[in-house]
PDB file of N, CA and C in Angstrom:
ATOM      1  N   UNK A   1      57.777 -14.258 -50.109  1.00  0.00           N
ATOM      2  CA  UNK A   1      56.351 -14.295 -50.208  1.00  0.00           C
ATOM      3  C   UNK A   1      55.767 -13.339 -49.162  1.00  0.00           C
ATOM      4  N   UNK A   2      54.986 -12.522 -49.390  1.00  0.00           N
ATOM      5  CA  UNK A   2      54.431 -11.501 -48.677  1.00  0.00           C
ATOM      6  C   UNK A   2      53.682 -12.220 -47.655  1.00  0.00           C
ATOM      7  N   UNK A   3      53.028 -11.709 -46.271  1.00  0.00           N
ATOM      8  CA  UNK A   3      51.997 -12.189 -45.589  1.00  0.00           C
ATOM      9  C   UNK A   3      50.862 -11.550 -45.564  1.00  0.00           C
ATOM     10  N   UNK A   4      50.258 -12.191 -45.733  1.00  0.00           N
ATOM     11  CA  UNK A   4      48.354 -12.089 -46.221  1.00  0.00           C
ATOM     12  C   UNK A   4      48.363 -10.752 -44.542  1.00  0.00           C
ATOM     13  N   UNK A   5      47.297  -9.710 -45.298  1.00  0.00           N
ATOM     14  CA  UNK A   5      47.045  -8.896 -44.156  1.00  0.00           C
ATOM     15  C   UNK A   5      45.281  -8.877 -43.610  1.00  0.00           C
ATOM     16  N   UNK A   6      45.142  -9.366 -42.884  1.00  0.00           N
ATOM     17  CA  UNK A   6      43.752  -9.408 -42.356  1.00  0.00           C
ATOM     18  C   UNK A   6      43.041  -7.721 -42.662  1.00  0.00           C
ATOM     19  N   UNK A   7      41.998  -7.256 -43.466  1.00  0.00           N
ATOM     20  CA  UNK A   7      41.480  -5.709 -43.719  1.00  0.00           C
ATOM     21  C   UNK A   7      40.883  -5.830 -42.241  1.00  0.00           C
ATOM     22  N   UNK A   8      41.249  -4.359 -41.755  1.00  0.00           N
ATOM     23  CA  UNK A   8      40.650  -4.265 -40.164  1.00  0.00           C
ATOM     24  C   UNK A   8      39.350  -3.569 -40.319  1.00  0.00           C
ATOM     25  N   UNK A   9      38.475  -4.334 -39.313  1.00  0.00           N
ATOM     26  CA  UNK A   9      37.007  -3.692 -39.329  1.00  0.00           C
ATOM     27  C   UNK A   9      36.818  -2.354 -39.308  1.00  0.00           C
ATOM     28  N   UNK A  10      36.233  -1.828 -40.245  1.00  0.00           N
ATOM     29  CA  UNK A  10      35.542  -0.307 -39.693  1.00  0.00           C
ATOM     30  C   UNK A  10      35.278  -0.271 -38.160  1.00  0.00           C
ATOM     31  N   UNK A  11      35.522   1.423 -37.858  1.00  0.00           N
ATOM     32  CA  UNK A  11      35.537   1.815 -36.425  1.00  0.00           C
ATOM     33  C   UNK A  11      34.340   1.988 -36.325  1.00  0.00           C
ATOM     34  N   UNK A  12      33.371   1.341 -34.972  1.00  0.00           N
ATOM     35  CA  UNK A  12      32.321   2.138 -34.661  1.00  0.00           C
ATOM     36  C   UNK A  12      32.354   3.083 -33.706  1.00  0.00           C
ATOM     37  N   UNK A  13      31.309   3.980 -34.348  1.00  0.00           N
ATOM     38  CA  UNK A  13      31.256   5.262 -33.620  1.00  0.00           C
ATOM     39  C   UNK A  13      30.260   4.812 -32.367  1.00  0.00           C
ATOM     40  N   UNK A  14      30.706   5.019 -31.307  1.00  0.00           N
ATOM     41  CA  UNK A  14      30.060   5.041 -29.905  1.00  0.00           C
ATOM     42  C   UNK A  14      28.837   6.086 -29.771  1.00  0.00           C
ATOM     43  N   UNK A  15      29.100   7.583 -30.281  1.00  0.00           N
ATOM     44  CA  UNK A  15      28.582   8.483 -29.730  1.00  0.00           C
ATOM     45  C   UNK A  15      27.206   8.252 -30.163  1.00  0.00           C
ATOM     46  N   UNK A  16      26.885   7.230 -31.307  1.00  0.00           N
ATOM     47  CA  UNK A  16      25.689   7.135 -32.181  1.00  0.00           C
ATOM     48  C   UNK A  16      24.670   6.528 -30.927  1.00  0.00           C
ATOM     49  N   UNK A  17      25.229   5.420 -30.710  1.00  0.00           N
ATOM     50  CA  UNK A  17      24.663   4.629 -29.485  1.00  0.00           C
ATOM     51  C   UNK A  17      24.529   5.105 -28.217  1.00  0.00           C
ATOM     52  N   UNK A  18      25.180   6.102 -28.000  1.00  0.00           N
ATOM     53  CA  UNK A  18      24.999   7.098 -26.707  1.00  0.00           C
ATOM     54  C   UNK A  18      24.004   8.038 -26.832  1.00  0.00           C
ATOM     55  N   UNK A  19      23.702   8.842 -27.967  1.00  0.00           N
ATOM     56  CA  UNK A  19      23.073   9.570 -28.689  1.00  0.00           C
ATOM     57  C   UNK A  19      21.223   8.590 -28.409  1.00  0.00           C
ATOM     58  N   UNK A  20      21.341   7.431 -28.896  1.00  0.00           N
ATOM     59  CA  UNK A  20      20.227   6.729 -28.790  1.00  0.00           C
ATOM     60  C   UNK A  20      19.448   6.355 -27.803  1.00  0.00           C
ATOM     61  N   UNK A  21      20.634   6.018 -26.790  1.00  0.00           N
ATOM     62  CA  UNK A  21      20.311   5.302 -25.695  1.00  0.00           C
ATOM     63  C   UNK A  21      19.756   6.771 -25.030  1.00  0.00           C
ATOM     64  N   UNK A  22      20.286   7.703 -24.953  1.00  0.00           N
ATOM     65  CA  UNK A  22      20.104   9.089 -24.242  1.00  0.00           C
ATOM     66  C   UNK A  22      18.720   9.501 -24.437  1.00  0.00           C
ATOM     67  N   UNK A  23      18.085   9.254 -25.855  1.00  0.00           N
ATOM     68  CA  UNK A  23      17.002   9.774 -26.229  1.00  0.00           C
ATOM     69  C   UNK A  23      15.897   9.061 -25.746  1.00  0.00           C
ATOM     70  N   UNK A  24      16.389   7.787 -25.597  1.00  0.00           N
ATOM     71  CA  UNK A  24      15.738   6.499 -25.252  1.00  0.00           C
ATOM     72  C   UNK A  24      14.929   7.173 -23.817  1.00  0.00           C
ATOM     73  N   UNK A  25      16.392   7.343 -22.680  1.00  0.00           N
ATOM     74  CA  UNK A  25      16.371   7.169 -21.709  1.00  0.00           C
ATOM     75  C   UNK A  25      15.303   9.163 -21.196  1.00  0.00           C
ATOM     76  N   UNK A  26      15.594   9.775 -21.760  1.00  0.00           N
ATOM     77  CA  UNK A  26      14.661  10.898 -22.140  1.00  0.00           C
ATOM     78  C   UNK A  26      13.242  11.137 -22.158  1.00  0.00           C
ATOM     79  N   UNK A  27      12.706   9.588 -23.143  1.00  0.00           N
ATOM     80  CA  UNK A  27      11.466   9.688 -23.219  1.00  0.00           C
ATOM     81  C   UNK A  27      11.073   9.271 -21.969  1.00  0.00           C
ATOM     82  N   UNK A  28      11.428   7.742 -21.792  1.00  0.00           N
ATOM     83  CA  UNK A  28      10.954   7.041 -20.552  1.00  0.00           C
ATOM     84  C   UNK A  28      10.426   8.416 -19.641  1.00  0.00           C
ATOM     85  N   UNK A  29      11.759   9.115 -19.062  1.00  0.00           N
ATOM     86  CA  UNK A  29      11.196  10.355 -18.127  1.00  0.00           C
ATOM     87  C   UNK A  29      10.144  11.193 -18.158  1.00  0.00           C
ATOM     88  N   UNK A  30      10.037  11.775 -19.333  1.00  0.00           N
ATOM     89  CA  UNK A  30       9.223  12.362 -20.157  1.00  0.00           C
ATOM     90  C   UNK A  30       8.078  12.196 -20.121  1.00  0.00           C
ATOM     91  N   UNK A  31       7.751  10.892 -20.283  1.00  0.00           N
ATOM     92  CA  UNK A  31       6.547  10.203 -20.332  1.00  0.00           C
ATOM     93  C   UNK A  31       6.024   9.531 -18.682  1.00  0.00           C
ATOM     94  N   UNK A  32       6.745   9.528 -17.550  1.00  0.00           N
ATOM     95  CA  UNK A  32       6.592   9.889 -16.500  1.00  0.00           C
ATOM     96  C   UNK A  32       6.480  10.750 -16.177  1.00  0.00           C
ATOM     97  N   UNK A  33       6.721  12.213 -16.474  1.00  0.00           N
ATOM     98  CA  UNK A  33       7.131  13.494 -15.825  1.00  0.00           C
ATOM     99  C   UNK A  33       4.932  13.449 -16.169  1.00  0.00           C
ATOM    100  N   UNK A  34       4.723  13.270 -17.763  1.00  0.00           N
ATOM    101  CA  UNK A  34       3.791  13.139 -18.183  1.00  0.00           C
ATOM    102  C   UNK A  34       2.345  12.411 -17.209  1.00  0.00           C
ATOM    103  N   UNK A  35       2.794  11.525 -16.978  1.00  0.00           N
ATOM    104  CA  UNK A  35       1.940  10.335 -16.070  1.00  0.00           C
ATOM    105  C   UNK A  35       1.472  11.466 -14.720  1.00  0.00           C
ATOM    106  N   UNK A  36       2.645  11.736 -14.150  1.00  0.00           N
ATOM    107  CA  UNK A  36       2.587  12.108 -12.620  1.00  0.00           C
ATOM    108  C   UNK A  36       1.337  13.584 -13.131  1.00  0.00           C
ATOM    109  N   UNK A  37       1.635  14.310 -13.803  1.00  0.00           N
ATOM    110  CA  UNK A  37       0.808  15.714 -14.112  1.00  0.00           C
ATOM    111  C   UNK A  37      -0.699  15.181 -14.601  1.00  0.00           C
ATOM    112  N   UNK A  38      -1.043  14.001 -15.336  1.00  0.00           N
ATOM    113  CA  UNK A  38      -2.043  14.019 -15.478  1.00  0.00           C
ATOM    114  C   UNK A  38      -2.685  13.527 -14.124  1.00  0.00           C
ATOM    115  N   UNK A  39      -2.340  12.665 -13.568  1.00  0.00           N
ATOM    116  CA  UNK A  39      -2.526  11.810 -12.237  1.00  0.00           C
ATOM    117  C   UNK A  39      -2.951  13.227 -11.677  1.00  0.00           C
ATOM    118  N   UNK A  40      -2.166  14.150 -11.246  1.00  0.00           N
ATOM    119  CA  UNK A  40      -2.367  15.584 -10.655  1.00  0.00           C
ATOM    120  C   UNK A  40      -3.599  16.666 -10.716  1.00  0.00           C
ATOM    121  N   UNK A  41      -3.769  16.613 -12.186  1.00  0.00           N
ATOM    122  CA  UNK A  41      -4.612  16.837 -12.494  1.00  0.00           C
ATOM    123  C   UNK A  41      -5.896  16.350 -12.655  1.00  0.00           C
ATOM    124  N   UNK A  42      -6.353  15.006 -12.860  1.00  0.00           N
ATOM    125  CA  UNK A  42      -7.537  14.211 -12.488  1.00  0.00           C
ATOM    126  C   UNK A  42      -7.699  13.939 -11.030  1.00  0.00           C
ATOM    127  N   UNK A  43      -6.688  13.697  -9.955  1.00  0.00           N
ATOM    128  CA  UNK A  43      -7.283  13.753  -8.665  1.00  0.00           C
ATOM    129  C   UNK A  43      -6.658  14.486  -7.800  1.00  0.00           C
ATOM    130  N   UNK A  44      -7.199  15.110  -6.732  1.00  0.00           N
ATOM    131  CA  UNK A  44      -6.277  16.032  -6.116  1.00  0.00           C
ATOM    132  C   UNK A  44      -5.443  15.857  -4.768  1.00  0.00           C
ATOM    133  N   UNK A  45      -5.942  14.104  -5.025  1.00  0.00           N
ATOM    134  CA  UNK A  45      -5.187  13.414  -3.295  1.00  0.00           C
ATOM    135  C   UNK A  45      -3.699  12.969  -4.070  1.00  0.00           C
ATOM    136  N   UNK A  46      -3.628  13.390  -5.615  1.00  0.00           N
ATOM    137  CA  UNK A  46      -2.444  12.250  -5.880  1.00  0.00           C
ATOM    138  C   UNK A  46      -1.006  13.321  -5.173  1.00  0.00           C
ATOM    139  N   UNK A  47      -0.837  14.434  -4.964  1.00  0.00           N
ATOM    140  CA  UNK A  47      -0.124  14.878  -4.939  1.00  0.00           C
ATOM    141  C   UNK A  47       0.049  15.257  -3.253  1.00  0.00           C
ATOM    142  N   UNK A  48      -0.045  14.426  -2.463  1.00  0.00           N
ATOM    143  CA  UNK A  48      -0.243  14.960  -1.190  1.00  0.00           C
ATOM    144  C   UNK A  48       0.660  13.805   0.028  1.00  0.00           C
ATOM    145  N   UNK A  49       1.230  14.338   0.534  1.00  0.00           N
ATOM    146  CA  UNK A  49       2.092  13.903   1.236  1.00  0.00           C
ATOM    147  C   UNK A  49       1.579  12.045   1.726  1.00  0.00           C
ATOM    148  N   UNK A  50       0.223  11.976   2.172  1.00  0.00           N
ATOM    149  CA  UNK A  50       0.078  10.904   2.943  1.00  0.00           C
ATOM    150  C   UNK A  50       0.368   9.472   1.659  1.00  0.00           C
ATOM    151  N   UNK A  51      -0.318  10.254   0.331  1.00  0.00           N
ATOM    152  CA  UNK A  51      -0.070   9.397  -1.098  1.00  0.00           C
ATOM    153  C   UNK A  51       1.326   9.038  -1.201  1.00  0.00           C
ATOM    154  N   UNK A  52       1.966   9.997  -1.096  1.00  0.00           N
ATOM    155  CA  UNK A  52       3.186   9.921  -2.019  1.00  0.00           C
ATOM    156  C   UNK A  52       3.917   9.022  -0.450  1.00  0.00           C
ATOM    157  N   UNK A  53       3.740   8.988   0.675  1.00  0.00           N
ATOM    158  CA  UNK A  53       4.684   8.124   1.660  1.00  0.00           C
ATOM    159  C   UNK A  53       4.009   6.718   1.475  1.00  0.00           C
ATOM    160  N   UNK A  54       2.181   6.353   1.064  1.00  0.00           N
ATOM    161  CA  UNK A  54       2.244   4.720   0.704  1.00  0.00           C
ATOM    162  C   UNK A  54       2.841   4.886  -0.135  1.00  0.00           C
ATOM    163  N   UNK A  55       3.212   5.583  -1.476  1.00  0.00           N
ATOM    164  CA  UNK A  55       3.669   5.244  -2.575  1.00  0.00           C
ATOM    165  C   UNK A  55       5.441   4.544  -2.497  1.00  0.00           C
ATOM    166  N   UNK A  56       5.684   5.446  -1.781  1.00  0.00           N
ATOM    167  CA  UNK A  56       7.247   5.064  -0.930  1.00  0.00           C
ATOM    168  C   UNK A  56       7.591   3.641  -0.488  1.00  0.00           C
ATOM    169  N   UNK A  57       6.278   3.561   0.604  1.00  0.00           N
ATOM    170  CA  UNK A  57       6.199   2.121   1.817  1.00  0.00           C
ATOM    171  C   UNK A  57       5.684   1.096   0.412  1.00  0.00           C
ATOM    172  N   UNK A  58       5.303   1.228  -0.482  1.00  0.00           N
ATOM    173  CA  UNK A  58       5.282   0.443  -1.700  1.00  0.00           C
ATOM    174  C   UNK A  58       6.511  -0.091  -2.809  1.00  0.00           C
ATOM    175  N   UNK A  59       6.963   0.673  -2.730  1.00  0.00           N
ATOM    176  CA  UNK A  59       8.092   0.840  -3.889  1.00  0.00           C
ATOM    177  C   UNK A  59       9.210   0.258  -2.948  1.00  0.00           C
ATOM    178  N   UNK A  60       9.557   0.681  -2.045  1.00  0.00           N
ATOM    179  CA  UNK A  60      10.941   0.230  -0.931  1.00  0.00           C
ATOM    180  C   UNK A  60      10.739  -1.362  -1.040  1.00  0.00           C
ATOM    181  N   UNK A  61       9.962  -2.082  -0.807  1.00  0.00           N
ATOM    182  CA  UNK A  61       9.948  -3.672  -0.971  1.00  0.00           C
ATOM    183  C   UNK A  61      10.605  -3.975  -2.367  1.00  0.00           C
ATOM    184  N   UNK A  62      10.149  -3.509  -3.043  1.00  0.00           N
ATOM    185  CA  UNK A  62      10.189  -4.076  -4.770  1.00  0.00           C
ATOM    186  C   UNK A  62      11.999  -3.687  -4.870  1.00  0.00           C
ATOM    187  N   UNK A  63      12.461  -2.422  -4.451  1.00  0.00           N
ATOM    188  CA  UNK A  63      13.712  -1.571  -4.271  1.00  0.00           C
ATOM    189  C   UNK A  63      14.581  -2.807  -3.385  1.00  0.00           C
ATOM    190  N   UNK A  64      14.482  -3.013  -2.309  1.00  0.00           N
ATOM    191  CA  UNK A  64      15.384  -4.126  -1.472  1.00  0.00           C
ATOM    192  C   UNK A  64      15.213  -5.661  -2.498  1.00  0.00           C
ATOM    193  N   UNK A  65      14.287  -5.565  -3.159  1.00  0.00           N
ATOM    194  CA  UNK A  65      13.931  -7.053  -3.942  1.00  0.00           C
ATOM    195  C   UNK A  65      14.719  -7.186  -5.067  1.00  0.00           C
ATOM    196  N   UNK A  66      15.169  -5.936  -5.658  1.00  0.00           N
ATOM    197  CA  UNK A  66      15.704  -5.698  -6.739  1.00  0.00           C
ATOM    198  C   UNK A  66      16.908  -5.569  -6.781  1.00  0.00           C
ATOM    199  N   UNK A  67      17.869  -5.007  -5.482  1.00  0.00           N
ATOM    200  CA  UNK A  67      19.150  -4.908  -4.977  1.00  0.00           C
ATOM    201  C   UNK A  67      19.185  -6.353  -4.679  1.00  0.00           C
ATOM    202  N   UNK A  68      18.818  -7.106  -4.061  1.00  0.00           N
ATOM    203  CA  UNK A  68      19.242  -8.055  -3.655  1.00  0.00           C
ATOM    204  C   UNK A  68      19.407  -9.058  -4.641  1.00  0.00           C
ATOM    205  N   UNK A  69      18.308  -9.548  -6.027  1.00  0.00           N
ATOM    206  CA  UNK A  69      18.568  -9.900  -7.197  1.00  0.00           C
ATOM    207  C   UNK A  69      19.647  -9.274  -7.981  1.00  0.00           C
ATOM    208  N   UNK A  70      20.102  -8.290  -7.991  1.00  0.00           N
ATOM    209  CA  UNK A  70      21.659  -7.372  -8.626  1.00  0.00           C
ATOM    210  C   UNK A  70      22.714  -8.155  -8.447  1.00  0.00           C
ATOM    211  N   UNK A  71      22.697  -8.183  -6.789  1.00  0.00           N
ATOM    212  CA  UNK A  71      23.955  -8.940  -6.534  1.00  0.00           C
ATOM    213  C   UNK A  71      23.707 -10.405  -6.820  1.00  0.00           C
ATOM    214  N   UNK A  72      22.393 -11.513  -6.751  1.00  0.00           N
ATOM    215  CA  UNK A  72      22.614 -12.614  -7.459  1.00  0.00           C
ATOM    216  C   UNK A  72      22.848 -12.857  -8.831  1.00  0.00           C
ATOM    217  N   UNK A  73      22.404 -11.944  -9.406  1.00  0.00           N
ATOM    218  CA  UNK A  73      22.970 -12.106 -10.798  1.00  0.00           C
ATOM    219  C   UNK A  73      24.683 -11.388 -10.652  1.00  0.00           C
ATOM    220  N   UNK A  74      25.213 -11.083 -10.434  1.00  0.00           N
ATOM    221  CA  UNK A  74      26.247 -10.112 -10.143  1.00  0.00           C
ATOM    222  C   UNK A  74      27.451 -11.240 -10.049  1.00  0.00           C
ATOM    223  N   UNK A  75      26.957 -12.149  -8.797  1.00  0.00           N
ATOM    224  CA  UNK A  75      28.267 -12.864  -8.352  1.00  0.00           C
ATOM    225  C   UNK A  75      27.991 -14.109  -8.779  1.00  0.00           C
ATOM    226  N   UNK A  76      27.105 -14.887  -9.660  1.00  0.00           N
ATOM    227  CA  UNK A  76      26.773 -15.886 -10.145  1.00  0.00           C
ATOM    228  C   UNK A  76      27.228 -16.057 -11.292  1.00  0.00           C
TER     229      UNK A  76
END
């Protein structure tokens, strides 16, 4: 009596989903690169050193808040 052969799943192609995610990850930028030039262009303090270091002393909290949640989800 023969043994029954399980049909093996079709292969998925990875590159499709790399391809996506890439384009994905493209716009996001894009559409920042976008943000920062209009910002630039409507005011002329946005582009100036004293802005862009609160913008820094802003973002660094949220940055240590976010590393530190990584690793609780990480080792939990």
């Amino acid at each position: 009596m023969p043994d029954p052969t399980v049909p093996a799943a079709p292969a998925r192609h990875l590159s499709g989903g790399l391809a996506s995610r890439a384009r994905q990850q493209i716009g996001v930028v894009l559409a920042l690169v976008a943000l920062i030039v209009v910002a630039s262009l409507v005011s002329d303090r946005f582009l100036t050193v004293p802005n862009l270091l609160n913008i820094l002393r802003q973002v660094a909290i949220v940055g240590i808040l976010a590393v530190g949640q990584t690793f609780v989800i990480l080792t939990a």
